[in-house]
N, C-alpha and C. Protein backbone atom coordinates (compact mmCIF):
# COMPACT_ATOMS: atom_id res chain seq x y z
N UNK A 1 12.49 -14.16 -6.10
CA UNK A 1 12.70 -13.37 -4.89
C UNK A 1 14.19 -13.21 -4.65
N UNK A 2 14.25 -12.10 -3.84
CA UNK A 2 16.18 -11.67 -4.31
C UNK A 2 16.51 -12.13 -2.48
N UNK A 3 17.61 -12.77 -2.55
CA UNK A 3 18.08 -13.00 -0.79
C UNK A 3 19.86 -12.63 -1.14
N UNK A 4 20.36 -12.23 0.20
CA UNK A 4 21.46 -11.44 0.35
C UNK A 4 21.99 -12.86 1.48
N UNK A 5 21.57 -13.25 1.65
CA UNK A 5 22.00 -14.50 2.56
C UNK A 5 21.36 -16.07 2.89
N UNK A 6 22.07 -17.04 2.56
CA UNK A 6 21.48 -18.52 2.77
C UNK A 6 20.72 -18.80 3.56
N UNK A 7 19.83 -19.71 3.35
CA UNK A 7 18.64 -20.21 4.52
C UNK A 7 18.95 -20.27 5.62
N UNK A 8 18.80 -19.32 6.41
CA UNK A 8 19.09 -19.63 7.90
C UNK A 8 18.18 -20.50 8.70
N UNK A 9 19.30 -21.46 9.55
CA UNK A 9 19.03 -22.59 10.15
C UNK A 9 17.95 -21.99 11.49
N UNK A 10 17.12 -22.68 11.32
CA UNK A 10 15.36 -22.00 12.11
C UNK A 10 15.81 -22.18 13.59
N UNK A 11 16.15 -23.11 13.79
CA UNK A 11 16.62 -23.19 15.14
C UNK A 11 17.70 -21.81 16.00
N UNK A 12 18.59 -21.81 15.01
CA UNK A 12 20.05 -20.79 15.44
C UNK A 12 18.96 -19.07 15.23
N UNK A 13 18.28 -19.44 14.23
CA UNK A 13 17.76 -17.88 13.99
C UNK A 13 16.88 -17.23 14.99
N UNK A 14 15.82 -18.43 15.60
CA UNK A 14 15.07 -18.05 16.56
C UNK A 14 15.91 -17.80 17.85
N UNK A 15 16.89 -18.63 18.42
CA UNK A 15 17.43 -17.87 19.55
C UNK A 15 18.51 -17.02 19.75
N UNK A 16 18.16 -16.72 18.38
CA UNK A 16 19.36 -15.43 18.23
C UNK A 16 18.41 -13.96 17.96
N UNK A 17 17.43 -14.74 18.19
CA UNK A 17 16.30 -12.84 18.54
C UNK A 17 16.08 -12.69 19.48
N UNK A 18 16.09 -11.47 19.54
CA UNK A 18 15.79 -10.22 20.65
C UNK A 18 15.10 -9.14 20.74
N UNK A 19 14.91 -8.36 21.80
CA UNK A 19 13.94 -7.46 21.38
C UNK A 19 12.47 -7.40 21.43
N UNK A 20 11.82 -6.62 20.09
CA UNK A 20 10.39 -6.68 19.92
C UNK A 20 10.47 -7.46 18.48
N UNK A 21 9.85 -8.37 18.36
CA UNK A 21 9.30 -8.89 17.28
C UNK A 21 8.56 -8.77 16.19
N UNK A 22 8.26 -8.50 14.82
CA UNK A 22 7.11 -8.87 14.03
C UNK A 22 7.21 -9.76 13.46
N UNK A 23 6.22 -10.54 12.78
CA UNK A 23 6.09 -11.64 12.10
C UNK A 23 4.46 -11.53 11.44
N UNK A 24 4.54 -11.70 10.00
CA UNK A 24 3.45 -11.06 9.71
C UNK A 24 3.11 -12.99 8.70
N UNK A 25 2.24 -13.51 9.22
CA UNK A 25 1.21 -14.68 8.58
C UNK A 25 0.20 -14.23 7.29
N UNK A 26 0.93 -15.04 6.26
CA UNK A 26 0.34 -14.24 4.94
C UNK A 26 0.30 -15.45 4.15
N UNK A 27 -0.79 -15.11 2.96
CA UNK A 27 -1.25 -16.43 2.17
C UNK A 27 -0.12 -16.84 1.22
N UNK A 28 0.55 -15.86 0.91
CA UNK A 28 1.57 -16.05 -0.39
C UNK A 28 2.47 -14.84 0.09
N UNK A 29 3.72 -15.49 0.50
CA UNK A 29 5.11 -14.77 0.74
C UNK A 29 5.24 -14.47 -0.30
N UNK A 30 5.64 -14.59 -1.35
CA UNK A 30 5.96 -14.29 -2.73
C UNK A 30 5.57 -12.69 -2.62
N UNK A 31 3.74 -12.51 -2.48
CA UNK A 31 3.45 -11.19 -3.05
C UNK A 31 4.11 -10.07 -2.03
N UNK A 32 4.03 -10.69 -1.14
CA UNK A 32 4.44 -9.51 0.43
C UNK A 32 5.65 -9.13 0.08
N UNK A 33 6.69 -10.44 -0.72
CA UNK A 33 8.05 -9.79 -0.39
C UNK A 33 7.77 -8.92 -1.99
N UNK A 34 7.37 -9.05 -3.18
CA UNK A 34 7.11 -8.42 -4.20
C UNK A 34 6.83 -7.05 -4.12
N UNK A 35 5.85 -6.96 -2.86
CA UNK A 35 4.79 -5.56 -2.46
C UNK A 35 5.94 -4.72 -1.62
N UNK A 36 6.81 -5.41 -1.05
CA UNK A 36 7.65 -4.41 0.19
C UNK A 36 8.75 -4.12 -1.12
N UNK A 37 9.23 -4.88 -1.76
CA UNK A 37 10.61 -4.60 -2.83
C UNK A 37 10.15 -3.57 -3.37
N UNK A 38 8.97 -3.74 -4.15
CA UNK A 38 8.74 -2.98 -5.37
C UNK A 38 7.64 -1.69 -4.71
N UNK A 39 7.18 -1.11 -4.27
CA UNK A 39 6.35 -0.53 -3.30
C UNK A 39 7.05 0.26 -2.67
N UNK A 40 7.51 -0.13 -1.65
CA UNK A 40 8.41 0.94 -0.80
C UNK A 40 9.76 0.48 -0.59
N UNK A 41 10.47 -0.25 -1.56
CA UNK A 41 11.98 -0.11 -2.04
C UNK A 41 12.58 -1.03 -0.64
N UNK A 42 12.15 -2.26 0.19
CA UNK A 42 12.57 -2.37 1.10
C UNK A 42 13.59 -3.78 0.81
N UNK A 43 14.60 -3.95 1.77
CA UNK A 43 15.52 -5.10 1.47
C UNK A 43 14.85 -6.63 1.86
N UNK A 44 15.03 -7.30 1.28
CA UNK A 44 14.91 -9.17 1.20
C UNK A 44 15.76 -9.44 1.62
N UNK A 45 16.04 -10.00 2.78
CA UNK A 45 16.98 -10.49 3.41
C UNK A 45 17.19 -11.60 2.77
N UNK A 46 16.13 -12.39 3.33
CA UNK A 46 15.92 -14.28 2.80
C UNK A 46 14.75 -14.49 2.59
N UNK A 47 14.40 -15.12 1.15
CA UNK A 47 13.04 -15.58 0.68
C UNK A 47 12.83 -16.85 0.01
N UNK A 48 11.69 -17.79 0.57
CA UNK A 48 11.97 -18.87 -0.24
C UNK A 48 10.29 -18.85 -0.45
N UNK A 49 9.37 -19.47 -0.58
CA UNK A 49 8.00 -20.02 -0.49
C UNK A 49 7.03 -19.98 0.59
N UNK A 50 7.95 -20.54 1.83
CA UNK A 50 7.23 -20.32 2.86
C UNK A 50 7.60 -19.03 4.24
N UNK A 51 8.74 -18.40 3.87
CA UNK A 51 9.56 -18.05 4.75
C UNK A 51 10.15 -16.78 3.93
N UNK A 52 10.11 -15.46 4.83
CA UNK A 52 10.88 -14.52 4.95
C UNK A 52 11.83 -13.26 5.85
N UNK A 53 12.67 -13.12 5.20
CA UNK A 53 12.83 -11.82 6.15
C UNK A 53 13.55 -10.76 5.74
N UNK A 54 12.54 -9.20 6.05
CA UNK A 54 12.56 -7.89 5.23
C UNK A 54 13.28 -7.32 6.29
N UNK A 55 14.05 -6.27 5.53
CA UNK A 55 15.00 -5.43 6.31
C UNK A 55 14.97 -3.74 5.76
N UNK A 56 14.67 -3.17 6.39
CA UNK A 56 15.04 -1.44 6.64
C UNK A 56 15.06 -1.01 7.63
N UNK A 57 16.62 -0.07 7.56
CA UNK A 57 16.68 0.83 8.23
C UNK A 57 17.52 0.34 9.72
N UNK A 58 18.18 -0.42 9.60
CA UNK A 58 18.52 -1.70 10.37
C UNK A 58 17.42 -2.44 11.20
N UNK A 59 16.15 -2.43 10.85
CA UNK A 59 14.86 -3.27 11.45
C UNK A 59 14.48 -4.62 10.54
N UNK A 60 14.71 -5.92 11.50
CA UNK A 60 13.97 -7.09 10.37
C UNK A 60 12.99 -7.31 10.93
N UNK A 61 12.41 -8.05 10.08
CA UNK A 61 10.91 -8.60 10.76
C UNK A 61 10.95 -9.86 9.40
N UNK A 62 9.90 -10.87 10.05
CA UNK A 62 9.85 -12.02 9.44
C UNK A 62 7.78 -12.23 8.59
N UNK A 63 8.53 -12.98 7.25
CA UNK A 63 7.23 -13.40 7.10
C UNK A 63 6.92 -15.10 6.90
N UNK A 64 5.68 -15.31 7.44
CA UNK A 64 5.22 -16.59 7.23
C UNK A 64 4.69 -17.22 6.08
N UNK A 65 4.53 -17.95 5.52
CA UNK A 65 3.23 -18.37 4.85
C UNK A 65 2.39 -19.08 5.90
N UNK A 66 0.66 -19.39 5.60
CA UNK A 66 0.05 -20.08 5.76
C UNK A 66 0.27 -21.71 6.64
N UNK A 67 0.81 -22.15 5.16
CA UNK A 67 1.42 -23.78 4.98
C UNK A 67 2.35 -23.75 5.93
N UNK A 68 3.59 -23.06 6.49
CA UNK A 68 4.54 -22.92 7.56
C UNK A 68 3.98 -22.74 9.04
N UNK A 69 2.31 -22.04 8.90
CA UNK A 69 2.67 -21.80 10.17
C UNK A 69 1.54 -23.05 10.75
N UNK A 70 1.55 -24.23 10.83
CA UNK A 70 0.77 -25.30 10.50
C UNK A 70 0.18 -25.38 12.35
N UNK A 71 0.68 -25.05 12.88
CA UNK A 71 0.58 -25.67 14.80
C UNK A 71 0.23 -24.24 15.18
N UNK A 72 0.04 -23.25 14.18
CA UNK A 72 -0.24 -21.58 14.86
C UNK A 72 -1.80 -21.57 15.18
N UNK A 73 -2.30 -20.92 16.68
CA UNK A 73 -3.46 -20.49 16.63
C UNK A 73 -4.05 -19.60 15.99
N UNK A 74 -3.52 -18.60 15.15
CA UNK A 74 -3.48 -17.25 14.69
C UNK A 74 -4.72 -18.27 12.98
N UNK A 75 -4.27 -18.98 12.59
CA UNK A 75 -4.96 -19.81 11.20
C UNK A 75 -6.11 -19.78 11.53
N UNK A 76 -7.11 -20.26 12.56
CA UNK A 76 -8.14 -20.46 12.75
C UNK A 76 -8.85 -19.01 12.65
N UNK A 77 -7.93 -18.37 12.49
CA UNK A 77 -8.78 -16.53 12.40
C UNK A 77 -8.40 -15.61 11.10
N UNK A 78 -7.16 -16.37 10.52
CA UNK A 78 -7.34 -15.67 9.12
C UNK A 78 -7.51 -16.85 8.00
N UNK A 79 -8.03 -18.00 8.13
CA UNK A 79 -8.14 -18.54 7.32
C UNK A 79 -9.25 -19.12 6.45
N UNK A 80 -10.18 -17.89 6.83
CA UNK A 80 -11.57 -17.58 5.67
C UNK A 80 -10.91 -17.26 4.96
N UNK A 81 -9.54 -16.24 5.08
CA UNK A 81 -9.48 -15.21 4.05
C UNK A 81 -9.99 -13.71 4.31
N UNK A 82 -10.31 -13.54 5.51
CA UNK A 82 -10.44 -12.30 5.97
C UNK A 82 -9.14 -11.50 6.02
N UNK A 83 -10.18 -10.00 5.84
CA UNK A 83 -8.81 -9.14 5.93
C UNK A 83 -7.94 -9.32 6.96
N UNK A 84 -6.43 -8.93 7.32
CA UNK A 84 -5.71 -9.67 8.05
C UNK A 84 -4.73 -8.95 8.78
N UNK A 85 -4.94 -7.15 8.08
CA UNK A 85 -3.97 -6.35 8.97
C UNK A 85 -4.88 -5.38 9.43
N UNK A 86 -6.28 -5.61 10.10
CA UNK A 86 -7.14 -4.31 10.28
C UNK A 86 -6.75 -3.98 11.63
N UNK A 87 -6.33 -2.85 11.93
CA UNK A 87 -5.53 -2.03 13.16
C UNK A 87 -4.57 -1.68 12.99
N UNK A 88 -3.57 -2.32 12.28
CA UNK A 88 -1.99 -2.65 12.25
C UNK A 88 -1.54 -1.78 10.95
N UNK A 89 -0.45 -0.76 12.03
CA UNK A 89 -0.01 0.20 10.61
C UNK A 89 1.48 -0.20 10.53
N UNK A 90 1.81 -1.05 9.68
CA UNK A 90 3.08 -1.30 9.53
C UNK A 90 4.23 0.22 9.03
N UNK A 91 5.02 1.23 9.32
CA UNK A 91 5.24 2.20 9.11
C UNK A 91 6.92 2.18 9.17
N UNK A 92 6.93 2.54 7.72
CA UNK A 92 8.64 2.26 6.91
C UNK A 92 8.96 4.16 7.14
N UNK A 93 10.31 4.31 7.66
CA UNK A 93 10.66 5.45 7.49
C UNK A 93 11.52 5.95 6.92
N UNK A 94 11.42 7.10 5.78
CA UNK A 94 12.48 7.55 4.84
C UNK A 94 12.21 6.72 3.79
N UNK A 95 11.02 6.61 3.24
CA UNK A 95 10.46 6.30 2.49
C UNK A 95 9.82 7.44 1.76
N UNK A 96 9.69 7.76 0.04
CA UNK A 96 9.39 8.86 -0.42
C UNK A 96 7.92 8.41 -0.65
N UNK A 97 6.87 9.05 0.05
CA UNK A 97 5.48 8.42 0.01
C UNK A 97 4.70 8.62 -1.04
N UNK A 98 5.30 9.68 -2.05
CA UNK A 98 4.56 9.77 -3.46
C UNK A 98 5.03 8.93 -3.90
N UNK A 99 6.46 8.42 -4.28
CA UNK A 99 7.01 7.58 -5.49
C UNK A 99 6.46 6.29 -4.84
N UNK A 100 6.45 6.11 -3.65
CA UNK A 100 5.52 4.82 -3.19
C UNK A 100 4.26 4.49 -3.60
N UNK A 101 3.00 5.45 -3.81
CA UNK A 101 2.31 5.69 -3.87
C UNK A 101 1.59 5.56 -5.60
N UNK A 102 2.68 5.93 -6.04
CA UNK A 102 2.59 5.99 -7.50
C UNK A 102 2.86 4.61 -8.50
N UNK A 103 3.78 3.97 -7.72
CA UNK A 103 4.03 2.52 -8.02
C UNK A 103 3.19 1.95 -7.59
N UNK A 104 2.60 2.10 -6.53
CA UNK A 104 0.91 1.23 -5.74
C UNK A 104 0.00 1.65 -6.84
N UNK A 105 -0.16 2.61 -7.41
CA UNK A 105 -1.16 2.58 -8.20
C UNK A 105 -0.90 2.19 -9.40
N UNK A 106 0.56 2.11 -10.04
CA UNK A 106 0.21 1.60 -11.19
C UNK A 106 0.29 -0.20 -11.42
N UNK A 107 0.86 -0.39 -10.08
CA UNK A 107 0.82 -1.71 -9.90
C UNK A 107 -0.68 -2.38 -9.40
N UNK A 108 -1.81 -1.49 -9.47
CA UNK A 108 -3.54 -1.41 -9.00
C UNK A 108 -3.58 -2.27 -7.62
N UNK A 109 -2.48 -1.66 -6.76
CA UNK A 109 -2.59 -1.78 -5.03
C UNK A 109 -3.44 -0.53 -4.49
N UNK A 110 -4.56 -0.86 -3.51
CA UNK A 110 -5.20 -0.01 -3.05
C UNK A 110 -4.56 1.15 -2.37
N UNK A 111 -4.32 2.47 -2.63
CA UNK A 111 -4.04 3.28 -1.81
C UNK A 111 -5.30 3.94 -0.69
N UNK A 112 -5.05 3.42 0.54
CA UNK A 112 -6.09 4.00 1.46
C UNK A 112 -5.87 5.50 1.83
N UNK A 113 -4.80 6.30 1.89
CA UNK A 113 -4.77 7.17 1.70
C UNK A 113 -3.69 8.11 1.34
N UNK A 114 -4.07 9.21 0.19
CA UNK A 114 -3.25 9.46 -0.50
C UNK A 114 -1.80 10.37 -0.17
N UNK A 115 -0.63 10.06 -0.33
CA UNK A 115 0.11 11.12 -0.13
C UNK A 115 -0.29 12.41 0.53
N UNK A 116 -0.25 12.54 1.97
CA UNK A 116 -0.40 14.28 2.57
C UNK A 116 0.59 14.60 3.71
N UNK A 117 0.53 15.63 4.10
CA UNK A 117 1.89 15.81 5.03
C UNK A 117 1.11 16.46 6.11
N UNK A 118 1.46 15.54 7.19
CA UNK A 118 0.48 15.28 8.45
C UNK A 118 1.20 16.81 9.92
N UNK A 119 0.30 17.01 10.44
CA UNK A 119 0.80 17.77 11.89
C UNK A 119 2.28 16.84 12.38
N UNK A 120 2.20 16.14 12.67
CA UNK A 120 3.51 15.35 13.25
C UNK A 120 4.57 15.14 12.74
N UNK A 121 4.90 16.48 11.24
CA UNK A 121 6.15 16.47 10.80
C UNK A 121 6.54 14.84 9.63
N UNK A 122 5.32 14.58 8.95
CA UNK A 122 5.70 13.40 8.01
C UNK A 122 4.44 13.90 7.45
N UNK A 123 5.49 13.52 6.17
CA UNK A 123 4.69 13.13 4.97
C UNK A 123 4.45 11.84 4.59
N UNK A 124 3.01 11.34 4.09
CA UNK A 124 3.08 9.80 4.42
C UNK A 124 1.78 9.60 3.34
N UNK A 125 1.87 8.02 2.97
CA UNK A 125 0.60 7.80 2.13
C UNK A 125 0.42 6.44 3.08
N UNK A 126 -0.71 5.60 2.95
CA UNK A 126 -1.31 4.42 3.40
C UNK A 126 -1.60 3.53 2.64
N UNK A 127 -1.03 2.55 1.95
CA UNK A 127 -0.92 1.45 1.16
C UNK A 127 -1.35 -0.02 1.93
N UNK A 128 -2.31 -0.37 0.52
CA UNK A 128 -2.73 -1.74 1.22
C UNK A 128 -2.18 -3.30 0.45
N UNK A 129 -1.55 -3.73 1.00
CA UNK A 129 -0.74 -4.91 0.80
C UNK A 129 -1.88 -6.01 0.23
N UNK A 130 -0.78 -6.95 -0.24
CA UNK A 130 -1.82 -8.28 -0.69
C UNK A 130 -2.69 -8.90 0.09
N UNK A 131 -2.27 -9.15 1.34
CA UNK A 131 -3.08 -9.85 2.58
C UNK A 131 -3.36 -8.45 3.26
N UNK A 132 -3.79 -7.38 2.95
CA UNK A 132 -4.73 -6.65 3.50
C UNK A 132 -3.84 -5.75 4.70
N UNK A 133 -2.62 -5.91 4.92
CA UNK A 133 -1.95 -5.43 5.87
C UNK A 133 -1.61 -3.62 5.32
N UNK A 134 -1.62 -2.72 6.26
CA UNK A 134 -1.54 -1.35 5.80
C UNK A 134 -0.23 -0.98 5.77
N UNK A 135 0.68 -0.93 4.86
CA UNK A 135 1.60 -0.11 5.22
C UNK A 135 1.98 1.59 5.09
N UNK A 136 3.07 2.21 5.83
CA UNK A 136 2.87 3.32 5.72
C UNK A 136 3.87 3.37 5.46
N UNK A 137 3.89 4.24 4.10
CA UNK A 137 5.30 4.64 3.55
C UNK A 137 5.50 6.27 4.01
N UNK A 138 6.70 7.10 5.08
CA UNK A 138 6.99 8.03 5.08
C UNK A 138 8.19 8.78 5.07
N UNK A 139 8.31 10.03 4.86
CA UNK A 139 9.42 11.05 5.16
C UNK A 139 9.15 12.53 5.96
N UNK A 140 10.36 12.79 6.34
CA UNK A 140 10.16 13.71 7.71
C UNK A 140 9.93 14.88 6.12
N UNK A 141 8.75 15.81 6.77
CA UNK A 141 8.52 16.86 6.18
C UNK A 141 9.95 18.06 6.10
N UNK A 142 10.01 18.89 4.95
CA UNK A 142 11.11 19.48 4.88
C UNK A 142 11.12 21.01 5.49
């Protein structure tokens, strides 16, 4: 996994956020940060095993593993192994949604739906991540 900066100290990192939050609880960080790099071209901030954080577009958001998030109520509901992003459209922008799309498939990631260019001025495909989370790769129609 590629990081642009040293383990940040958990303590200093958490009260140095602001804002709106994501944090996405996943079985294996590894594949998520694999699926956002290679998928829709997005930056690795910091990645180790249990712990991440992805960056585009100046937006971070953090990922968990499982094993990290040990005291979370959120485990007791994905930890059949149920799907784990049903509602949730994670949506990257300035993202080219074919070349996204095309690497999802040859990498045999589910595309839920294919490359089309929507009323609302984007072109966009719907990609389904390792832990089931949807992302949306788009660009403003030309």
């Amino acid at each position: 996994m590629s990081k642009t900066m040293p383990k940040p100290d958990a303590a200093a990192y958490g009260r140095a956020l602001t804002g709106m939050g994501i944090n996405l609880l996943v079985s294996q960080v590894a594949d998520t940060v694999g699926f956002a790099e290679t998928m829709l071209g997005l930056e690795t901030v910091y990645a180790d095993t249990d712990f991440a954080i992805l960056r585009h577009g100046g937006t971070e958001w953090m990922v968990h593993s499982d094993a990290s998030y040990h005291s979370n109520p959120l485990l007791g509901l994905t930890g059949d192994g149920a799907l784990r992003g049903v509602g949730v459209e994670l949506r990257v922008y300035g993202v080219d949604p074919d070349e996204a799309a095309a690497r999802a498939a040859a990498a045999g990631h589910p595309i839920l739906q294919a490359p089309a260019d929507k009323p609302h001025g984007l072109r966009e495909c719907y990609l389904i991540a390792p832990d089931g989370y949807v992302w949306v790769a788009s660009r403003a129609l030309r």
